[in-house]
C-alpha atoms as a PDB file:
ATOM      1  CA  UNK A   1     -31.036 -11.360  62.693  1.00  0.00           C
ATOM      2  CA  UNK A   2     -30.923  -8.096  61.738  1.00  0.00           C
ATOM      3  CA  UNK A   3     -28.818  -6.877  58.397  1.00  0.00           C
ATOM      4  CA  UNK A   4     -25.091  -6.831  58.671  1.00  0.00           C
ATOM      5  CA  UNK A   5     -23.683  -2.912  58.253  1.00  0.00           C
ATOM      6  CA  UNK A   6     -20.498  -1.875  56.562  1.00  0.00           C
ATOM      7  CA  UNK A   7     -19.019   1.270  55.895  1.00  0.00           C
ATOM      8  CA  UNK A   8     -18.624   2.322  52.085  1.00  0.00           C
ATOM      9  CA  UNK A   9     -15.032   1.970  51.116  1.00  0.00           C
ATOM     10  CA  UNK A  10     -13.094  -0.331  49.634  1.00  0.00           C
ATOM     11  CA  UNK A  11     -14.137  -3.293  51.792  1.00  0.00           C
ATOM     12  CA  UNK A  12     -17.555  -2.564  52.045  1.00  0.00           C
ATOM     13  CA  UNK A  13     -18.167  -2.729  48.508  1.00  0.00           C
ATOM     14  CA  UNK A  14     -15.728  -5.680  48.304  1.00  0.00           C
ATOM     15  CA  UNK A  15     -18.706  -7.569  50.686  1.00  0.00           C
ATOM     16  CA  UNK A  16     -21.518  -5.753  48.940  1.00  0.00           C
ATOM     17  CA  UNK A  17     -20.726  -7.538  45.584  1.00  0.00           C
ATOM     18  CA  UNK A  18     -19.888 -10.633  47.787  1.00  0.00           C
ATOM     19  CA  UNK A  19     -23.159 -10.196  48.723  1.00  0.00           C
ATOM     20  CA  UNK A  20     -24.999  -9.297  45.167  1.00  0.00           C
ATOM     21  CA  UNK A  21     -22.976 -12.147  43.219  1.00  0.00           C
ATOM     22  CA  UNK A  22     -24.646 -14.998  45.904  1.00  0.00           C
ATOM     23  CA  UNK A  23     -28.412 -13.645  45.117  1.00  0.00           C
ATOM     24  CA  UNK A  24     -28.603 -11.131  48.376  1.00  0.00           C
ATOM     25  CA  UNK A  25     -29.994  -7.808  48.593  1.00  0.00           C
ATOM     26  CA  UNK A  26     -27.771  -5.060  49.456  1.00  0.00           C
ATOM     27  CA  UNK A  27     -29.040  -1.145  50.652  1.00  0.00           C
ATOM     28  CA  UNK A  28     -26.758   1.131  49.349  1.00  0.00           C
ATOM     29  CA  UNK A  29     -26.424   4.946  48.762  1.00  0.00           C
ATOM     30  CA  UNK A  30     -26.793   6.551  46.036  1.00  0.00           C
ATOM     31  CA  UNK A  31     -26.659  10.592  45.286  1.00  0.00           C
ATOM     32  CA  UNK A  32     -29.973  11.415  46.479  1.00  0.00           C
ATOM     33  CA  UNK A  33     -31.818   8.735  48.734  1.00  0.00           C
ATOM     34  CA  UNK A  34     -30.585   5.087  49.707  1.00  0.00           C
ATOM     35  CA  UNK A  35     -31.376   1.817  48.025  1.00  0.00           C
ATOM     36  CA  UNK A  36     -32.047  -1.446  47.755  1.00  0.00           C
ATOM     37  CA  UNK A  37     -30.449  -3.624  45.076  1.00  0.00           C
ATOM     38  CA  UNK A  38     -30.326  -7.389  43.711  1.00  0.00           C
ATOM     39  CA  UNK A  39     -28.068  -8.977  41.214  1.00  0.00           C
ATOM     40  CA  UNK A  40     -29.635  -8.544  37.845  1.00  0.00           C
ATOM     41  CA  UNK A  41     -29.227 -12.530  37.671  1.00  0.00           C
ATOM     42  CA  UNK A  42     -30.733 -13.318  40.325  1.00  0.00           C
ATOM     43  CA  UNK A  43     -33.295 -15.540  40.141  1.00  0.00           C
ATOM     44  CA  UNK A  44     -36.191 -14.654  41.894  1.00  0.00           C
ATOM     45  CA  UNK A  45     -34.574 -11.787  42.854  1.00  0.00           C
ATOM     46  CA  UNK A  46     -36.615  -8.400  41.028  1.00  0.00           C
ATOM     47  CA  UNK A  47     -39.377 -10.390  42.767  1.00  0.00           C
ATOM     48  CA  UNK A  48     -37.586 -10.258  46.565  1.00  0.00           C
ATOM     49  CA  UNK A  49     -37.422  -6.609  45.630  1.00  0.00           C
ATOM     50  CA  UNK A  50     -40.669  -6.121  45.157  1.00  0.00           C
ATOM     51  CA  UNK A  51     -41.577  -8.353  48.521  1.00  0.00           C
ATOM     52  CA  UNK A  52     -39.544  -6.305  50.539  1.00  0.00           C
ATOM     53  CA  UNK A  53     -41.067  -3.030  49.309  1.00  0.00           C
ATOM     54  CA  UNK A  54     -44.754  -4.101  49.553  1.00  0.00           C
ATOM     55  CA  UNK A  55     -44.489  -2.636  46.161  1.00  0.00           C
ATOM     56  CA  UNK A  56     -47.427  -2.822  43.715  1.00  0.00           C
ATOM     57  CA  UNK A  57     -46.315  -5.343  40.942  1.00  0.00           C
ATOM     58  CA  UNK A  58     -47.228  -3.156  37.842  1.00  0.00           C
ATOM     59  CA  UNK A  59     -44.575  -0.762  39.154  1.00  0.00           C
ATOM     60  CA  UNK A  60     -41.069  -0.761  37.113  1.00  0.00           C
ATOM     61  CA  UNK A  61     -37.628  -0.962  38.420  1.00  0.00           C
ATOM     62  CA  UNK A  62     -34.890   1.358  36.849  1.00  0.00           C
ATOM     63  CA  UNK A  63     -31.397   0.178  36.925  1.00  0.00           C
ATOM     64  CA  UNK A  64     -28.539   1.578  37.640  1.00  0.00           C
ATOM     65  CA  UNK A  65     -25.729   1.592  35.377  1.00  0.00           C
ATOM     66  CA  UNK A  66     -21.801   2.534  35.783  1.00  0.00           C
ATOM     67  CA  UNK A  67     -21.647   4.163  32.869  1.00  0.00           C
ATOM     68  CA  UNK A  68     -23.433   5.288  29.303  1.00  0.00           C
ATOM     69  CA  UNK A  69     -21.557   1.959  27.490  1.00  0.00           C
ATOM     70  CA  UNK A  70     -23.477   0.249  29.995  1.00  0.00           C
ATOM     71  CA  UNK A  71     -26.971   0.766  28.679  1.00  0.00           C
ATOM     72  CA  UNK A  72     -26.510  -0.620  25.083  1.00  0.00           C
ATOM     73  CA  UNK A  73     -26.212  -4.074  26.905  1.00  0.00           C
ATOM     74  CA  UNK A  74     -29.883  -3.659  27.603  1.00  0.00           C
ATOM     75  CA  UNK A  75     -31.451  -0.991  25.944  1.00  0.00           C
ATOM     76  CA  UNK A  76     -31.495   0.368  21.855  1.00  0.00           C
ATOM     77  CA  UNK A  77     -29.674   3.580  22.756  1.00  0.00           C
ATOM     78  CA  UNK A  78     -31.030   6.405  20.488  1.00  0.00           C
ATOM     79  CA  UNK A  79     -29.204   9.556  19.216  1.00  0.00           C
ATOM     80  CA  UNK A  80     -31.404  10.996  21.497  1.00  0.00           C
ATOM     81  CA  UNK A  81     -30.019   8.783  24.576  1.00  0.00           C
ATOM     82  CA  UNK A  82     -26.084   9.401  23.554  1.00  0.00           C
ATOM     83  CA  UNK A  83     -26.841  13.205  23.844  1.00  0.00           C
ATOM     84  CA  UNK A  84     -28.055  13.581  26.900  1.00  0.00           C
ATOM     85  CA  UNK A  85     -26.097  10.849  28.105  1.00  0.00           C
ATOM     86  CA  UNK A  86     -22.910  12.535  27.352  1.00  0.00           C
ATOM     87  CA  UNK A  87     -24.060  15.623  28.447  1.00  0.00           C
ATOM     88  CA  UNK A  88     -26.008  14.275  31.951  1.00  0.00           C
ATOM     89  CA  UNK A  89     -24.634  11.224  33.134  1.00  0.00           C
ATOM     90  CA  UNK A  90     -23.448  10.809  36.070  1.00  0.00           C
ATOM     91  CA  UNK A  91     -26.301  12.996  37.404  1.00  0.00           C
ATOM     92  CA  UNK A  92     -30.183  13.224  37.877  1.00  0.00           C
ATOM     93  CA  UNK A  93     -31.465  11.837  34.527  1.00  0.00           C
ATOM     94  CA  UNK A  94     -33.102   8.917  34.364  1.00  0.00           C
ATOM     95  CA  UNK A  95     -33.560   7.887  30.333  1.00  0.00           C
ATOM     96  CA  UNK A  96     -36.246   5.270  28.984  1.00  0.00           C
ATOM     97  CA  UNK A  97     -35.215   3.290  26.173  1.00  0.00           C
ATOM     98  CA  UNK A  98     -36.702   0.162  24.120  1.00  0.00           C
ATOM     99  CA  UNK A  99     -35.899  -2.983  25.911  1.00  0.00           C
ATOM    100  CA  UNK A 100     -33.772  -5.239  23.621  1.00  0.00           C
ATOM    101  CA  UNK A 101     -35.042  -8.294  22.036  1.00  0.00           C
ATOM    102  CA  UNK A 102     -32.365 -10.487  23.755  1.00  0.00           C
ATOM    103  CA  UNK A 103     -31.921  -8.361  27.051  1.00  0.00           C
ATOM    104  CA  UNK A 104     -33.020 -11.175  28.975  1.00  0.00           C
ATOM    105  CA  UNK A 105     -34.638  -8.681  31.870  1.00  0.00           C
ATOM    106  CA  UNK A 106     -37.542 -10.383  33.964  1.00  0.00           C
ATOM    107  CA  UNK A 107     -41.191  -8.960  32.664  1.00  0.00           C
ATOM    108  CA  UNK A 108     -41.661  -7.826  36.688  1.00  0.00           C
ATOM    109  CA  UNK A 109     -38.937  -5.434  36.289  1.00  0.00           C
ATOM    110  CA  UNK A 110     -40.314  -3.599  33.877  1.00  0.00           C
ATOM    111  CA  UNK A 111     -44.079  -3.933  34.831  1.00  0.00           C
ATOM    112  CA  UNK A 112     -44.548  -5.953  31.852  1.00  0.00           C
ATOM    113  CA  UNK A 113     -43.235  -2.840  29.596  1.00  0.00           C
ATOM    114  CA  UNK A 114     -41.066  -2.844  26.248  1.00  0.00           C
ATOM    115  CA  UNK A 115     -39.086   0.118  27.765  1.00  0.00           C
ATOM    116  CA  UNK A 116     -36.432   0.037  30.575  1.00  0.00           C
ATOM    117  CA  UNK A 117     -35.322   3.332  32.497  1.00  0.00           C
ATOM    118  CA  UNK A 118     -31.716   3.223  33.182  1.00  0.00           C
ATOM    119  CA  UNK A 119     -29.584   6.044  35.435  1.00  0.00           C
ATOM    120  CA  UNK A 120     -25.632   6.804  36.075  1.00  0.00           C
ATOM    121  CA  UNK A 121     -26.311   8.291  39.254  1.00  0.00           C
ATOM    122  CA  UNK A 122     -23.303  10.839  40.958  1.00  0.00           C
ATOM    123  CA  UNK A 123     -22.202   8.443  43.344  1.00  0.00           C
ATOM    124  CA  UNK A 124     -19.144   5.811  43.236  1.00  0.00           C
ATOM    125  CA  UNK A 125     -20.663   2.978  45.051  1.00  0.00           C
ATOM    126  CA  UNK A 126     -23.500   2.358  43.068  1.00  0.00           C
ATOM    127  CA  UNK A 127     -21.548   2.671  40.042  1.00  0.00           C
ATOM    128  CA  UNK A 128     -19.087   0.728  41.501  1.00  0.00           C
ATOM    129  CA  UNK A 129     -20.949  -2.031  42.163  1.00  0.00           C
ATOM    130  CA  UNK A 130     -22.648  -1.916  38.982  1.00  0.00           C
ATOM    131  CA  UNK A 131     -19.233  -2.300  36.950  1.00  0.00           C
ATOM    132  CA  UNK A 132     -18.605  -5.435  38.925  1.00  0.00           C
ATOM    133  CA  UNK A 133     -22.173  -7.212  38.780  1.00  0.00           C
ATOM    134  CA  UNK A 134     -23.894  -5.908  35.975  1.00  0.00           C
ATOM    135  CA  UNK A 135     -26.687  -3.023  35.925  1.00  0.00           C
ATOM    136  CA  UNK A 136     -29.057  -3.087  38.724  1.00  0.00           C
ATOM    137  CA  UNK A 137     -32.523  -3.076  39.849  1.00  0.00           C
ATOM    138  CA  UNK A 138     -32.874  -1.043  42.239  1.00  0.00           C
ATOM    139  CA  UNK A 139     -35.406   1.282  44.452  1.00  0.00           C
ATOM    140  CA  UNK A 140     -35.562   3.109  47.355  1.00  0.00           C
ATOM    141  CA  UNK A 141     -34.453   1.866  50.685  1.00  0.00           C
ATOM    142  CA  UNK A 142     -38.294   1.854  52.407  1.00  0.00           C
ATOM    143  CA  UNK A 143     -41.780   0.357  52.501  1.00  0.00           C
ATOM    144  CA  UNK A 144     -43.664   1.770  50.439  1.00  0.00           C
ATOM    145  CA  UNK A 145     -45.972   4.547  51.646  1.00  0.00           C
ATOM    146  CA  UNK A 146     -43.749   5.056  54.353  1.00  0.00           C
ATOM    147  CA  UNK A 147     -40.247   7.960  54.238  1.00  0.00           C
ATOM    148  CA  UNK A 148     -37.250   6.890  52.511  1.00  0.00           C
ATOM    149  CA  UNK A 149     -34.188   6.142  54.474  1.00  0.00           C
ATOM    150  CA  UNK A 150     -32.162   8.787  55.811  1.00  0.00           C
ATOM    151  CA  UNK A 151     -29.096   6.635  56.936  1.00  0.00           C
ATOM    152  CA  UNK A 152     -28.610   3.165  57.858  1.00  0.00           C
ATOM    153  CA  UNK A 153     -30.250   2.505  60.983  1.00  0.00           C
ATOM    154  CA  UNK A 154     -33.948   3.848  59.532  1.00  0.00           C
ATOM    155  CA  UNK A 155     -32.859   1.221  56.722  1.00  0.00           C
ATOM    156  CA  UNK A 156     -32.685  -1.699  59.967  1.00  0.00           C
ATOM    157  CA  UNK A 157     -35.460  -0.225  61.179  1.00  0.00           C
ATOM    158  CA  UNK A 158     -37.724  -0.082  58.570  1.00  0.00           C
ATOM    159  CA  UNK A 159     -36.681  -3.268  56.415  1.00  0.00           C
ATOM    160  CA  UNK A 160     -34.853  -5.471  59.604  1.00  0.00           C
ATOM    161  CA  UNK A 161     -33.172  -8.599  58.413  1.00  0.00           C
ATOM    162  CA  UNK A 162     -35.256  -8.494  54.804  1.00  0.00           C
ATOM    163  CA  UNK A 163     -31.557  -6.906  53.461  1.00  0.00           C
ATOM    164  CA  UNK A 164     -28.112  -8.636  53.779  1.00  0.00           C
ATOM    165  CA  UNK A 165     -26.264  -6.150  53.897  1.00  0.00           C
ATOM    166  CA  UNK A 166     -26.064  -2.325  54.644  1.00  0.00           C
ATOM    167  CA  UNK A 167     -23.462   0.004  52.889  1.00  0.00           C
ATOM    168  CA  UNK A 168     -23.154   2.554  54.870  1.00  0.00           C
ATOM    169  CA  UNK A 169     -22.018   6.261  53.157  1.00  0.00           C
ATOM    170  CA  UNK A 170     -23.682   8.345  55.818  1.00  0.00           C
ATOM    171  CA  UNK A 171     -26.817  10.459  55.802  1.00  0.00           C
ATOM    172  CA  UNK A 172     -28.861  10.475  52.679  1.00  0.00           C
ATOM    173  CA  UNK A 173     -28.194  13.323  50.478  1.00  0.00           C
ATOM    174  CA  UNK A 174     -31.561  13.771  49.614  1.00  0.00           C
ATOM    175  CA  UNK A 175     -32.310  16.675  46.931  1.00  0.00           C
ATOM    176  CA  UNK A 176     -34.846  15.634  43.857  1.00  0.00           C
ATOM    177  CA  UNK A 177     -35.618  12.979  42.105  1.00  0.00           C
ATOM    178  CA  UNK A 178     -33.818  12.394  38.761  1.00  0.00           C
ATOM    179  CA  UNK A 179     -35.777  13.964  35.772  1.00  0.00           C
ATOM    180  CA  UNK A 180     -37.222  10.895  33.373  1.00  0.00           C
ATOM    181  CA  UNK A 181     -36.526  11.838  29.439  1.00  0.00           C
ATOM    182  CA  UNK A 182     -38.526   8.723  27.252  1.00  0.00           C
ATOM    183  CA  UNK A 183     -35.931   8.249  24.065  1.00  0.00           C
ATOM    184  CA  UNK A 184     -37.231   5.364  23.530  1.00  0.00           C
ATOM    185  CA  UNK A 185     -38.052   6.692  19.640  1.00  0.00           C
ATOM    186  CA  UNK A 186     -36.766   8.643  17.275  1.00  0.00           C
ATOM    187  CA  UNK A 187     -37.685  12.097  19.581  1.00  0.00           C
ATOM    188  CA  UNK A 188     -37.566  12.512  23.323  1.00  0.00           C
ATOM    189  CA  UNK A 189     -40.365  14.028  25.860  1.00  0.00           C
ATOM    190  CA  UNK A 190     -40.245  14.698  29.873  1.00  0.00           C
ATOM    191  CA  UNK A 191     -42.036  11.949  31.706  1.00  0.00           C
ATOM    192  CA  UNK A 192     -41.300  13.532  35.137  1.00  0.00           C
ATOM    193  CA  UNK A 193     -39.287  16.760  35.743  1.00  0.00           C
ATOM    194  CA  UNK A 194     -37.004  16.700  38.222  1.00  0.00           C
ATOM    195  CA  UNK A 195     -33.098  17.432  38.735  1.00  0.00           C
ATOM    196  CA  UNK A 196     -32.061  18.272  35.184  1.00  0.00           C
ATOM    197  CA  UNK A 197     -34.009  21.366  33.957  1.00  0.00           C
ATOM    198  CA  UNK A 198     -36.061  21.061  31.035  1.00  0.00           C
ATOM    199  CA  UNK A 199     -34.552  23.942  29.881  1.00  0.00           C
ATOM    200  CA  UNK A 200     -31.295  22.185  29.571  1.00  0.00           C
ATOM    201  CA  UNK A 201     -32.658  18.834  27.876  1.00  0.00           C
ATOM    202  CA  UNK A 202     -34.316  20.574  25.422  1.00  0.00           C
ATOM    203  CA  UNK A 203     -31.141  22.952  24.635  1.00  0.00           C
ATOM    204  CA  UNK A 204     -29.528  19.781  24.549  1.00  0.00           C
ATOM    205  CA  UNK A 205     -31.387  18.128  21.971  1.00  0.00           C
ATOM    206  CA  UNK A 206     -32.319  21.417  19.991  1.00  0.00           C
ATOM    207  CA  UNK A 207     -28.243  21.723  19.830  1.00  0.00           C
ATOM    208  CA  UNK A 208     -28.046  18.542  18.527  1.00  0.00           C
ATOM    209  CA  UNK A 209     -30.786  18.411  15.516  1.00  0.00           C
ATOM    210  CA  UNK A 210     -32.949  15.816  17.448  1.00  0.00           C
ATOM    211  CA  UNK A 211     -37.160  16.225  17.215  1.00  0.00           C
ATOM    212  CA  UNK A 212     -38.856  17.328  20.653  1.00  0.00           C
ATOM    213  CA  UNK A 213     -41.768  17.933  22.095  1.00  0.00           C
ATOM    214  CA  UNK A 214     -40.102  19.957  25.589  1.00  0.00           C
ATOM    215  CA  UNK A 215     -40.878  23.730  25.821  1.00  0.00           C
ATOM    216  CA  UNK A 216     -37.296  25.457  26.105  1.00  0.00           C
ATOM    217  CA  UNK A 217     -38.858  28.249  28.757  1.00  0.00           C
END
């Protein structure tokens, strides 16, 4: 049985948390490539995530938030963090923050690390569906070592009845990955450029008085 498809409106994301609050796995799209997603709560389900990929283990997870407020439920949010933040989010940044003591998060998420990268990416549903179920694990919507999903039927095709559910918003939008800032102490440094200039983060943080290692060009 292959995975049910919905469009992405009001419904559709009414049956995608359906789906997320009874432990499935929902493919959803996001502002540059489709994903797959799982309840935070899950159990078992980081682990689905993983099975579904044919993802290495010692591979992290980000999760995807609906909004800054969001990450202090899971992460020690730094000056550095509320900056860029503010000044990023919703957009391509994905920040890495300390892991908090009572955060709960399965080791496999994070490949066994004390740090956590979370995003507020520039797209409703994911956000959306984040406000109503939590923050979630998610990664892109293919086997690994094969292309990401362009739309919904590569999804099927690629990942068959492995998902529950397919929110459908159209053709990927593609464009780069989100640029990874660690702020997980008291400074910040580029782990992976990407979508947010470095130019800007470090303007950002030179702006705001916080330490840096990120050449300003």
């Amino acid at each position: 049985m292959t995975a049910r498809i919905v469009a992405d409106d009001v419904e559709g994301r009414a049956a995608a948390v359906e789906i997320l609050r009874s432990g499935g796995i929902v493919a959803l799209p996001t502002d540059t490539v489709y994903g797959i997603a799982v309840a935070l709560d899950t159990p078992g389900g980081v682990d689905r995530l993983f099975r579904i990929k044919r993802r290495p283990p010692d591979k992290g997870i980000a999760l995807l938030i609906a909004d800054p407020a969001q990450a202090a439920d899971i992460a020690v949010v730094t000056p550095a963090a509320e900056i860029l933040g503010a000044a990023c989010w919703p957009g391509g940044l994905t920040i890495v923050l300390a892991r908090r003591a009572d955060d709960g998060l399965p080791d496999v998420l994070t490949g066994g690390s004390p740090t956590i990268g979370l995003r507020v990416p520039d797209h409703e549903a994911p956000r959306a569906l984040a406000r109503a179920v939590g923050p979630l694990p998610t990664t892109s919507a293919n086997i690994s070592g094969l292309p990401e999903a362009r739309d919904a039927a590569e999804i099927v095709a690629q990942l068959g009845d492995a998902v529950d559910l397919v929110l459908d918003g159209g053709p990927a939008h593609g464009g780069p990955a989100s640029t990874v800032v660690d702020c997980s102490d008291g400074s910040a440094r580029i782990l992976r450029a990407g979508a947010i200039p470095a130019t800007r983060i470090a303007a950002l943080l030179t702006g705001a008085g916080i330490p840096h290692d990120i050449e300003a060009g």
